[in-house]
PDB file of N, CA and C in Angstrom:
ATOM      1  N   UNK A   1      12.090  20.140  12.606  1.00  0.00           N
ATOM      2  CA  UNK A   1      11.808  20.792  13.872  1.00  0.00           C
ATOM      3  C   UNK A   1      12.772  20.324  14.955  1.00  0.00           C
ATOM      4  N   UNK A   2      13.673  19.032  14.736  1.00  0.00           N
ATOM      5  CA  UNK A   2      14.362  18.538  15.632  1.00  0.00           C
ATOM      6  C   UNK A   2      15.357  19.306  15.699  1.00  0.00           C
ATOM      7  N   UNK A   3      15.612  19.471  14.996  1.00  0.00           N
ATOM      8  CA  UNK A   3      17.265  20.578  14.468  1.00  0.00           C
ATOM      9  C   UNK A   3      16.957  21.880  15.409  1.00  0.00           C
ATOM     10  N   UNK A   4      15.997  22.154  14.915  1.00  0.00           N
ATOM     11  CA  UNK A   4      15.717  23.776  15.877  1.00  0.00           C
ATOM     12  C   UNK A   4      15.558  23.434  17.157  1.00  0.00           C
ATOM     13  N   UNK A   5      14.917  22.482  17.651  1.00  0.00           N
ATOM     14  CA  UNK A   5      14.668  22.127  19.044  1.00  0.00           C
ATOM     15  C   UNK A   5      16.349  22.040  19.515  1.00  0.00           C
ATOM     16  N   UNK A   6      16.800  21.485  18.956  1.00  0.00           N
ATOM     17  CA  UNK A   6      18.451  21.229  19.162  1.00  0.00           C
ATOM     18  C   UNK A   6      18.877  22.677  19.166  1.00  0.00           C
ATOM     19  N   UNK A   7      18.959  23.582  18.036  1.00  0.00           N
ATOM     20  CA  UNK A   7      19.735  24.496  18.749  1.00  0.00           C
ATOM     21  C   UNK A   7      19.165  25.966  19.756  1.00  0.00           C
ATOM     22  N   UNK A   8      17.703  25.453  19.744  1.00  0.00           N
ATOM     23  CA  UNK A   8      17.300  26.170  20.477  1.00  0.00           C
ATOM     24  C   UNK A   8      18.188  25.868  21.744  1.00  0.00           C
ATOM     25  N   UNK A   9      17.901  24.495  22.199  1.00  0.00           N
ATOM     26  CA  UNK A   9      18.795  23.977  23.711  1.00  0.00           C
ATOM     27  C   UNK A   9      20.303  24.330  24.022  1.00  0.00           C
ATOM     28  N   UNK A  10      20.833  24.388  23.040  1.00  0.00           N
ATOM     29  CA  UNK A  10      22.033  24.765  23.067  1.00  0.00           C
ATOM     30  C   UNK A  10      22.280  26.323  23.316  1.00  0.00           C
ATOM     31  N   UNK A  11      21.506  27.623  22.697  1.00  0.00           N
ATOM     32  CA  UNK A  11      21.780  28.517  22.777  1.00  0.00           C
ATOM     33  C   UNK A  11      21.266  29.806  24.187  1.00  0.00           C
ATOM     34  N   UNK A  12      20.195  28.547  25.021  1.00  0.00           N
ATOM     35  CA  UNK A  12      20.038  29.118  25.731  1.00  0.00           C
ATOM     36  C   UNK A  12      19.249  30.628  26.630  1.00  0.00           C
ATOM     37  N   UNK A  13      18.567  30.623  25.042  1.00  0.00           N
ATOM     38  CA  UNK A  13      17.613  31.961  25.901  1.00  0.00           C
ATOM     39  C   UNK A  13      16.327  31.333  25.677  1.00  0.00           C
ATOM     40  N   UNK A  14      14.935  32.257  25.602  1.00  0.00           N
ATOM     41  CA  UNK A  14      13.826  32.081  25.437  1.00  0.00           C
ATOM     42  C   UNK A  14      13.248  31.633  24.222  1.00  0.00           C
ATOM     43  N   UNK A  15      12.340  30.908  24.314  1.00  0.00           N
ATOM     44  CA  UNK A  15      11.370  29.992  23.239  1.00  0.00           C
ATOM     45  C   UNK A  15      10.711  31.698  22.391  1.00  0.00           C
ATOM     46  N   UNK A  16      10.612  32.544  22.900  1.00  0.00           N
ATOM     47  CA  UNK A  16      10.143  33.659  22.378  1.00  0.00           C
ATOM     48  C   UNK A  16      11.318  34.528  21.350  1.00  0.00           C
ATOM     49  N   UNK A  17      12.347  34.351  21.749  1.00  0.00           N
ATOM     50  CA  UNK A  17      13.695  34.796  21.695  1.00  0.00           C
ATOM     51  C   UNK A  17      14.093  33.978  20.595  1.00  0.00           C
ATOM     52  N   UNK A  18      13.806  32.847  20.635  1.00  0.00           N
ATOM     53  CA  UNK A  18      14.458  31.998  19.839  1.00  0.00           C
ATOM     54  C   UNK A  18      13.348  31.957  18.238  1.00  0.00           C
ATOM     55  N   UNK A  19      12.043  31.804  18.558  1.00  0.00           N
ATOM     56  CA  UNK A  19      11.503  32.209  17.298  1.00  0.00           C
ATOM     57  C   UNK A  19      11.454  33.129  16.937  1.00  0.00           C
ATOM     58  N   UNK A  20      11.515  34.583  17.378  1.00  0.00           N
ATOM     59  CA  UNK A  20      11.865  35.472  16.960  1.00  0.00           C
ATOM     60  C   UNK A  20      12.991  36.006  15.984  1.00  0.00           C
ATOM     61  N   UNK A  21      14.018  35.409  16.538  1.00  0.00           N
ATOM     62  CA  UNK A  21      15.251  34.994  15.510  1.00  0.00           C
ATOM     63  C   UNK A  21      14.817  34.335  14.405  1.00  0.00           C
ATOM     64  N   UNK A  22      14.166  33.336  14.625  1.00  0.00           N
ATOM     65  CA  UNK A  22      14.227  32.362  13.463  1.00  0.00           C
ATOM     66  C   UNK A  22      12.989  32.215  12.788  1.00  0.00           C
ATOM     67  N   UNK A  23      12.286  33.500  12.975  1.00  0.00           N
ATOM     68  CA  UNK A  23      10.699  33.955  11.920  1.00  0.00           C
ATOM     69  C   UNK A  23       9.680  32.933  12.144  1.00  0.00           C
ATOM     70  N   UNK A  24       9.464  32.297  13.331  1.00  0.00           N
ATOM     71  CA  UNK A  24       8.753  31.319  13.120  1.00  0.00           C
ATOM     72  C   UNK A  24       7.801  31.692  14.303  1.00  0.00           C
ATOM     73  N   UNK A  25       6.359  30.826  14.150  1.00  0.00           N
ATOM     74  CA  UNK A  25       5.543  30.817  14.986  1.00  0.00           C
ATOM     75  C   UNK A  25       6.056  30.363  16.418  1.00  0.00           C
ATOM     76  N   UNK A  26       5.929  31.252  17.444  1.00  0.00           N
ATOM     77  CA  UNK A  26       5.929  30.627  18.765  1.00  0.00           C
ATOM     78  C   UNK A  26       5.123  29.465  19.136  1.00  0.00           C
ATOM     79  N   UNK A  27       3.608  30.044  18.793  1.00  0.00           N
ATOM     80  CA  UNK A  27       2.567  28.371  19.431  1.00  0.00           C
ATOM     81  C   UNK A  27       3.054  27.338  18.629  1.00  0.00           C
ATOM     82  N   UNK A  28       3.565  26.865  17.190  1.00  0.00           N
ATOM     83  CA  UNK A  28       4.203  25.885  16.342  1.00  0.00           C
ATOM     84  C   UNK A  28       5.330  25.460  17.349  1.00  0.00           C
ATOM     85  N   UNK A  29       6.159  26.337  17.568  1.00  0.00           N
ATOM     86  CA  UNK A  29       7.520  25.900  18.238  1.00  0.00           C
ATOM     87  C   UNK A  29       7.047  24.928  19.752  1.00  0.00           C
ATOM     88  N   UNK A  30       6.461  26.031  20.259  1.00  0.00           N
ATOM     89  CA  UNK A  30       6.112  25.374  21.372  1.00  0.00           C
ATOM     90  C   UNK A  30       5.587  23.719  21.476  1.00  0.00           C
ATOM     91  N   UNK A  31       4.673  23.550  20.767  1.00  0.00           N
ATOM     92  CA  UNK A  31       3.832  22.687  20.444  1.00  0.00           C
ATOM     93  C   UNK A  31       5.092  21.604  20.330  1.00  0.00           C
ATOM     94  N   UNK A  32       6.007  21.598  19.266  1.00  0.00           N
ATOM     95  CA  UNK A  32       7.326  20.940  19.353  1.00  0.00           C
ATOM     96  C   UNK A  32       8.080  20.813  20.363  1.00  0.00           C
ATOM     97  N   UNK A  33       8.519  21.767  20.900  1.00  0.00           N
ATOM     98  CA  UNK A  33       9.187  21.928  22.265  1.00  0.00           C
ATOM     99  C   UNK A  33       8.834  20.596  23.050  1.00  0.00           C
ATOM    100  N   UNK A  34       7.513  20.861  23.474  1.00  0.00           N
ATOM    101  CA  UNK A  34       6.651  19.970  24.264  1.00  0.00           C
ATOM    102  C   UNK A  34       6.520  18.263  23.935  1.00  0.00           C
ATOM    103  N   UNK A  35       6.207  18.300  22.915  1.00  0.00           N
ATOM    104  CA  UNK A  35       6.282  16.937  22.285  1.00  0.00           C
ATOM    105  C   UNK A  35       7.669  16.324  22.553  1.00  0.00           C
ATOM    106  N   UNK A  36       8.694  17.042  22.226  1.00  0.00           N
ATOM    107  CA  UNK A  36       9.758  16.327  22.456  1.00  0.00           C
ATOM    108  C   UNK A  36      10.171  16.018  22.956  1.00  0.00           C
ATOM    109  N   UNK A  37      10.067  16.926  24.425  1.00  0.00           N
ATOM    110  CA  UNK A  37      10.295  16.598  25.811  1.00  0.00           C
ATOM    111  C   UNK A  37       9.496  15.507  26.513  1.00  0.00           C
ATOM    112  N   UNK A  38       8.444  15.383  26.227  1.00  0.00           N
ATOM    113  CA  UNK A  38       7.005  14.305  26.664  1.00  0.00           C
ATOM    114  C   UNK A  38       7.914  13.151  26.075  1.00  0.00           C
ATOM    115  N   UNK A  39       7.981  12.702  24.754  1.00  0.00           N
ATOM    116  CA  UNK A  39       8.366  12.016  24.032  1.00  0.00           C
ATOM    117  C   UNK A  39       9.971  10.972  24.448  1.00  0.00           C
ATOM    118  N   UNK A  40      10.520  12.552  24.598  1.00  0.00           N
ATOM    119  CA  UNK A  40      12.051  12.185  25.324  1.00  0.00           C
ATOM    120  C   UNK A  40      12.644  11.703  23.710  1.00  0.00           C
ATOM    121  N   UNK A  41      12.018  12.269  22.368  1.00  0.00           N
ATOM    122  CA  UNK A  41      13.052  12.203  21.492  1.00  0.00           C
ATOM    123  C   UNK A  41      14.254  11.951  21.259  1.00  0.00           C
ATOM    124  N   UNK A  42      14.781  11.226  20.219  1.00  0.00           N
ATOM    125  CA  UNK A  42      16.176  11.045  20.000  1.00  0.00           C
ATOM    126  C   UNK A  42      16.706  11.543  18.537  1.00  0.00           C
ATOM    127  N   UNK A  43      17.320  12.879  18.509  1.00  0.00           N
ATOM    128  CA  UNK A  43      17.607  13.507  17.444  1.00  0.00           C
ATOM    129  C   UNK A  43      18.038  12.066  16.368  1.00  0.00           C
ATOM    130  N   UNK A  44      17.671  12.475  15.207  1.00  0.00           N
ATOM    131  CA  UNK A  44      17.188  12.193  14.175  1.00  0.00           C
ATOM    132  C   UNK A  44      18.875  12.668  13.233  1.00  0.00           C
ATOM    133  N   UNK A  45      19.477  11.726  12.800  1.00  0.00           N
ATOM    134  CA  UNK A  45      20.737  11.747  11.937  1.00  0.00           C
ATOM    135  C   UNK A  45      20.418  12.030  10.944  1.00  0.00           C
ATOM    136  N   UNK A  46      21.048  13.288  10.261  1.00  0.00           N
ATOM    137  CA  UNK A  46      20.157  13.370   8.646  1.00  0.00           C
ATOM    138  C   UNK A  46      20.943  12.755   7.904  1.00  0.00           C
ATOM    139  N   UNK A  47      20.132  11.951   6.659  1.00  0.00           N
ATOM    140  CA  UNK A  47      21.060  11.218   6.106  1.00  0.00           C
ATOM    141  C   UNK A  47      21.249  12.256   4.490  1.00  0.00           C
ATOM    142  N   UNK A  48      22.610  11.600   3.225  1.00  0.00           N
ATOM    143  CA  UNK A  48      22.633  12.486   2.604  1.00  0.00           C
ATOM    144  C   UNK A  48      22.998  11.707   1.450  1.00  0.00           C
ATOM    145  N   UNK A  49      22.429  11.464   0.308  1.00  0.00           N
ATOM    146  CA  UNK A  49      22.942  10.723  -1.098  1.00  0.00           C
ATOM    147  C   UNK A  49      21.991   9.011  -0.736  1.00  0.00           C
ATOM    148  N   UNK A  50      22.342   8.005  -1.378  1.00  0.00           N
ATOM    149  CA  UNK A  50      22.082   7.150  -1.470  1.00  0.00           C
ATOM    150  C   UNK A  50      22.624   5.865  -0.327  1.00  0.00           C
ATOM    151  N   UNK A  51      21.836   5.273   0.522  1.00  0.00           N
ATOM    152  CA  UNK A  51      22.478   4.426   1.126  1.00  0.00           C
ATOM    153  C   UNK A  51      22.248   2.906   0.234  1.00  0.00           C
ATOM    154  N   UNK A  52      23.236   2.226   0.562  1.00  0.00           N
ATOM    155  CA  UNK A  52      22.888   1.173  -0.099  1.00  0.00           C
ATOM    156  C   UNK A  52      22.555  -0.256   0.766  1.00  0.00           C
ATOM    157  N   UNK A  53      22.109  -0.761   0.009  1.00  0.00           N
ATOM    158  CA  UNK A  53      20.728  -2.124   0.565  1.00  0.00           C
ATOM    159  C   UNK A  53      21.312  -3.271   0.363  1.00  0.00           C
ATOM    160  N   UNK A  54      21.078  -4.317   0.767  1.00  0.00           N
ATOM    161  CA  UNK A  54      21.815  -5.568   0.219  1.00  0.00           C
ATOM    162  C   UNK A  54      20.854  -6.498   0.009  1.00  0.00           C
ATOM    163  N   UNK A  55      20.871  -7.112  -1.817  1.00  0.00           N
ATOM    164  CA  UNK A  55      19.904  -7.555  -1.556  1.00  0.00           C
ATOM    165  C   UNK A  55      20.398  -8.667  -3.022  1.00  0.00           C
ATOM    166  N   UNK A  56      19.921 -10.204  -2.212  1.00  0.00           N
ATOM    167  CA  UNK A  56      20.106 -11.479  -2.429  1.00  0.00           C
ATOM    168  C   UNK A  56      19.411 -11.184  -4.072  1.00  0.00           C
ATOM    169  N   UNK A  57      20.330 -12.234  -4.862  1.00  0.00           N
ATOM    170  CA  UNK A  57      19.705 -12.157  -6.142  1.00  0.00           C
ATOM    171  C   UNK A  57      18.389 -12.867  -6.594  1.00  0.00           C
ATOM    172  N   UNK A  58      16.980 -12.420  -6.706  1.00  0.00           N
ATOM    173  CA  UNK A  58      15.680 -13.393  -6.308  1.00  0.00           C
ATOM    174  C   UNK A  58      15.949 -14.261  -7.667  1.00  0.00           C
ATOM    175  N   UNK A  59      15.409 -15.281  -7.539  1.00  0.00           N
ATOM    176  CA  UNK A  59      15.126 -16.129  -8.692  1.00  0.00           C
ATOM    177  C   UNK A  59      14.620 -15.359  -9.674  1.00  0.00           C
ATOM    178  N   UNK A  60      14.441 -15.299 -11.018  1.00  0.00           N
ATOM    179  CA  UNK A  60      13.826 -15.513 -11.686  1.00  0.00           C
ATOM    180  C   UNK A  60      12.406 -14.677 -11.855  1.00  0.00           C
ATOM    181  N   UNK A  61      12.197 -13.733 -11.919  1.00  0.00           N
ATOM    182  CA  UNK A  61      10.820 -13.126 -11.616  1.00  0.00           C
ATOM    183  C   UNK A  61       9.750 -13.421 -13.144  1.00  0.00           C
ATOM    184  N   UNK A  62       8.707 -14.265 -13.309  1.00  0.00           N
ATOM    185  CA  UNK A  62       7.479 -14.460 -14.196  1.00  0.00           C
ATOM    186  C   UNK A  62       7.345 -13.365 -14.241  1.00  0.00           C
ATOM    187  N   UNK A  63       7.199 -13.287 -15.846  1.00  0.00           N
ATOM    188  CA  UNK A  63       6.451 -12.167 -16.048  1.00  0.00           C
ATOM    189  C   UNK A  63       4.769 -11.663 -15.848  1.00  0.00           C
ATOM    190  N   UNK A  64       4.001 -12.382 -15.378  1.00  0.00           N
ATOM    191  CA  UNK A  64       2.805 -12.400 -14.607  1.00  0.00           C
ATOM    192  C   UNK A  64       3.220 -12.512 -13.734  1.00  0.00           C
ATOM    193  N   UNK A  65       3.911 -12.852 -12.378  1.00  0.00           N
ATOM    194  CA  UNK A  65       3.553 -12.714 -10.998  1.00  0.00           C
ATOM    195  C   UNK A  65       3.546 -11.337 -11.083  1.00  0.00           C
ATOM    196  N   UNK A  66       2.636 -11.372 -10.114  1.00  0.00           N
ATOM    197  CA  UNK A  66       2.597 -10.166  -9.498  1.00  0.00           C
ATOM    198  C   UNK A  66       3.258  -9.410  -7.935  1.00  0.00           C
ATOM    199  N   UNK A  67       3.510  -7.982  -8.391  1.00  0.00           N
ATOM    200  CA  UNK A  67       4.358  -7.591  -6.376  1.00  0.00           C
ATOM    201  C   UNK A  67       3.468  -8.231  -5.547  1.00  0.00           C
ATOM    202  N   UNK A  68       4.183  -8.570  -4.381  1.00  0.00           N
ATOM    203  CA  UNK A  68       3.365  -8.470  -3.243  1.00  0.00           C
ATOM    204  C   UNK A  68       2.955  -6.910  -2.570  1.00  0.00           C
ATOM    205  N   UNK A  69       3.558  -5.798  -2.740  1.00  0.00           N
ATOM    206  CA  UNK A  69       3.581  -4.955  -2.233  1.00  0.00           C
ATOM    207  C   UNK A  69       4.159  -4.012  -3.475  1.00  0.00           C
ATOM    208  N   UNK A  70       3.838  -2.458  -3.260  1.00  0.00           N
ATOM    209  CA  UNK A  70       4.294  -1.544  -4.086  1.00  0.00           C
ATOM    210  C   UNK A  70       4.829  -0.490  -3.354  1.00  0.00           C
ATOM    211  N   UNK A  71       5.720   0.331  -3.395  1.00  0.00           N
ATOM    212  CA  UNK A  71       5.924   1.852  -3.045  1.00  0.00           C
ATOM    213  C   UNK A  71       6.178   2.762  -4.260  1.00  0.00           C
ATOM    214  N   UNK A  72       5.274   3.969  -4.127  1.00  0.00           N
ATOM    215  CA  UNK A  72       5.507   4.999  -4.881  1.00  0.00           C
ATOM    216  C   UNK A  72       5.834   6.390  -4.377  1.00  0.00           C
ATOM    217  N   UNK A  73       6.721   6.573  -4.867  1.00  0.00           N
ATOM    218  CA  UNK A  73       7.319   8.136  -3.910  1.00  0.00           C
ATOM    219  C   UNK A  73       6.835   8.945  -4.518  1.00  0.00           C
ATOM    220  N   UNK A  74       6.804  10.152  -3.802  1.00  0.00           N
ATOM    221  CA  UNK A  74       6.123  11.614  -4.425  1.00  0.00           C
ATOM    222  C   UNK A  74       6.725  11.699  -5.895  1.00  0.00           C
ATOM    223  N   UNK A  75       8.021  11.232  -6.552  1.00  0.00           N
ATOM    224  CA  UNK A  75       8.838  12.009  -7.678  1.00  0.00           C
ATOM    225  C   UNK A  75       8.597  10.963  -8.734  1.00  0.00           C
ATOM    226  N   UNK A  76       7.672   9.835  -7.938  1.00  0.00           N
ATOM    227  CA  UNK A  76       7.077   9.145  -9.529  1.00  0.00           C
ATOM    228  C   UNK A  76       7.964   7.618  -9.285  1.00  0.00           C
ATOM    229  N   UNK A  77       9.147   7.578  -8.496  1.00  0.00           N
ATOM    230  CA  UNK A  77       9.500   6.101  -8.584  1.00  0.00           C
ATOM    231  C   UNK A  77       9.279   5.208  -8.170  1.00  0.00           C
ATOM    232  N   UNK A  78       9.296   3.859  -8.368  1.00  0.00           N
ATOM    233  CA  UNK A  78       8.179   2.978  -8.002  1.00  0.00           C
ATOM    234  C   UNK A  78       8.874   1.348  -7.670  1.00  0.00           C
ATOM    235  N   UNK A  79       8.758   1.491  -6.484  1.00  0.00           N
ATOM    236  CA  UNK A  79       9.608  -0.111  -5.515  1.00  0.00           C
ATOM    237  C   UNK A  79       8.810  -0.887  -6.126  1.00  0.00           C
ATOM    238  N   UNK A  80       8.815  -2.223  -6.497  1.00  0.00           N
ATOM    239  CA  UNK A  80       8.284  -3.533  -6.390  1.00  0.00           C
ATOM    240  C   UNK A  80       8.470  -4.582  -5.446  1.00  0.00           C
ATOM    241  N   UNK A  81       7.680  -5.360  -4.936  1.00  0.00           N
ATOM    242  CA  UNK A  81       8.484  -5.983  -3.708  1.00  0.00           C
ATOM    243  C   UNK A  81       7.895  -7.691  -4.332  1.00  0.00           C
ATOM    244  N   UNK A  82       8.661  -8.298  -4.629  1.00  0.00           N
ATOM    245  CA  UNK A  82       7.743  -9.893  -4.858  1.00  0.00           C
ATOM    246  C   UNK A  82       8.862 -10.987  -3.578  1.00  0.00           C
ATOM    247  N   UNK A  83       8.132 -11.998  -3.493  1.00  0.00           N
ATOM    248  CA  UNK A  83       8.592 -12.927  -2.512  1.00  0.00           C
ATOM    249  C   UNK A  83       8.201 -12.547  -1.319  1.00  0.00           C
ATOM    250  N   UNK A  84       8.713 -13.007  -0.114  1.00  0.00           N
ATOM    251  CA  UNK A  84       8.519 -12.857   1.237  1.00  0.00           C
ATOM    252  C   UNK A  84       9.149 -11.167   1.580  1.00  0.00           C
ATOM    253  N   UNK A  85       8.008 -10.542   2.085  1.00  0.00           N
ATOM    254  CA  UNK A  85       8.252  -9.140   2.952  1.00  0.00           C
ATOM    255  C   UNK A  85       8.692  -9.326   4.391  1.00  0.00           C
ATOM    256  N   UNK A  86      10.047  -8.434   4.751  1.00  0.00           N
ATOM    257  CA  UNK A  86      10.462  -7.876   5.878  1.00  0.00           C
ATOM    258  C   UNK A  86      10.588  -6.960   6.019  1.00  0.00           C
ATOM    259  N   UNK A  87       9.788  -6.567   7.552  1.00  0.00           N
ATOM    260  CA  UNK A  87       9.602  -5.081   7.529  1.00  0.00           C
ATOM    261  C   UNK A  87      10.640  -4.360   7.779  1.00  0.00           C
ATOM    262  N   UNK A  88      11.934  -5.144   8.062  1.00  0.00           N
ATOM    263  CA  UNK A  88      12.848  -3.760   8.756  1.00  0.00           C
ATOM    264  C   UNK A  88      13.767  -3.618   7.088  1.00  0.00           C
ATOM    265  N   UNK A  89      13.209  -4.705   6.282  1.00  0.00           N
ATOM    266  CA  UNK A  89      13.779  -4.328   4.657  1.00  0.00           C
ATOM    267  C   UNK A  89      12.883  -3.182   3.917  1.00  0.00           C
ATOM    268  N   UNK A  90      11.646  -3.231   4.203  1.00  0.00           N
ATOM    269  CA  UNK A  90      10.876  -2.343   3.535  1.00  0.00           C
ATOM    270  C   UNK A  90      11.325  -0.940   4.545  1.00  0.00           C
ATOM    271  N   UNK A  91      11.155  -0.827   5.759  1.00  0.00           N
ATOM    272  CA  UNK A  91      12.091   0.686   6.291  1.00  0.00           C
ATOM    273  C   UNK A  91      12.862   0.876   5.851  1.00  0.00           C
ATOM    274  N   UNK A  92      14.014   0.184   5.462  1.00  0.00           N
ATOM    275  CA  UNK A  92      15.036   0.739   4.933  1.00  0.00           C
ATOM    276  C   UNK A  92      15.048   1.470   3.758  1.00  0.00           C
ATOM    277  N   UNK A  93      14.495   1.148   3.004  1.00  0.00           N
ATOM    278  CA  UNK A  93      13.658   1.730   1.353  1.00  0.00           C
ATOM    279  C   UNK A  93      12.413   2.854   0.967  1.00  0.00           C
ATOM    280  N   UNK A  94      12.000   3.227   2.617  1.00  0.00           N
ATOM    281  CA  UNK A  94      11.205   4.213   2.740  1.00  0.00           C
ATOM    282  C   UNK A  94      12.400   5.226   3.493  1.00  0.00           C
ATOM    283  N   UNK A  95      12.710   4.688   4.373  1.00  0.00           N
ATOM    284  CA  UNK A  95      13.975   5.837   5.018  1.00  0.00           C
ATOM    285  C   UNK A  95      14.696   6.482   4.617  1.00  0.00           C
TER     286      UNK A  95
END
């Protein structure tokens, strides 16, 4: 929705005008519109392929310990996290 909010701004006519073009609900758009402006949003960089992570070689993992934490994505793959959690490491791996 950021993208459209973006070129809605850029092109300059009406929120009516502009979904109309682009087959979409006006009250949806709006609803966005609004938020973003309240918000004062900061477009959103799309990212594309794989970024890569850097990550220290852990000791040794037992085969009984257990994760401290898990992520599972919609397509079935599945993070393990053992040792000490940081959150701006775990964003990076959901992002």
């Amino acid at each position: 929705m950021r993208e459209l909010y973006d070129q809605w701004q850029t092109q300059g006519i009406s929120k009516q005008a502009f979904c109309n073009q682009n087959g979409m609900g006006y009250h949806k758009f709006n609803y966005w519109v609004k938020k973003f402006r309240r918000k004062n949003v900061a477009p959103v960089e799309p990212t594309r392929g794989f970024s890569q992570i850097p990550v220290q070689q852990p000791d040794v993992i037992e085969q009984n310990q257990q994760a401290l934490a898990a992520i599972t994505f919609p397509s079935g793959a599945r993070i393990e996290l053992f040792g000490s959690l940081d959150a701006s490491f775990i964003r990076k791996l959901i992002l």
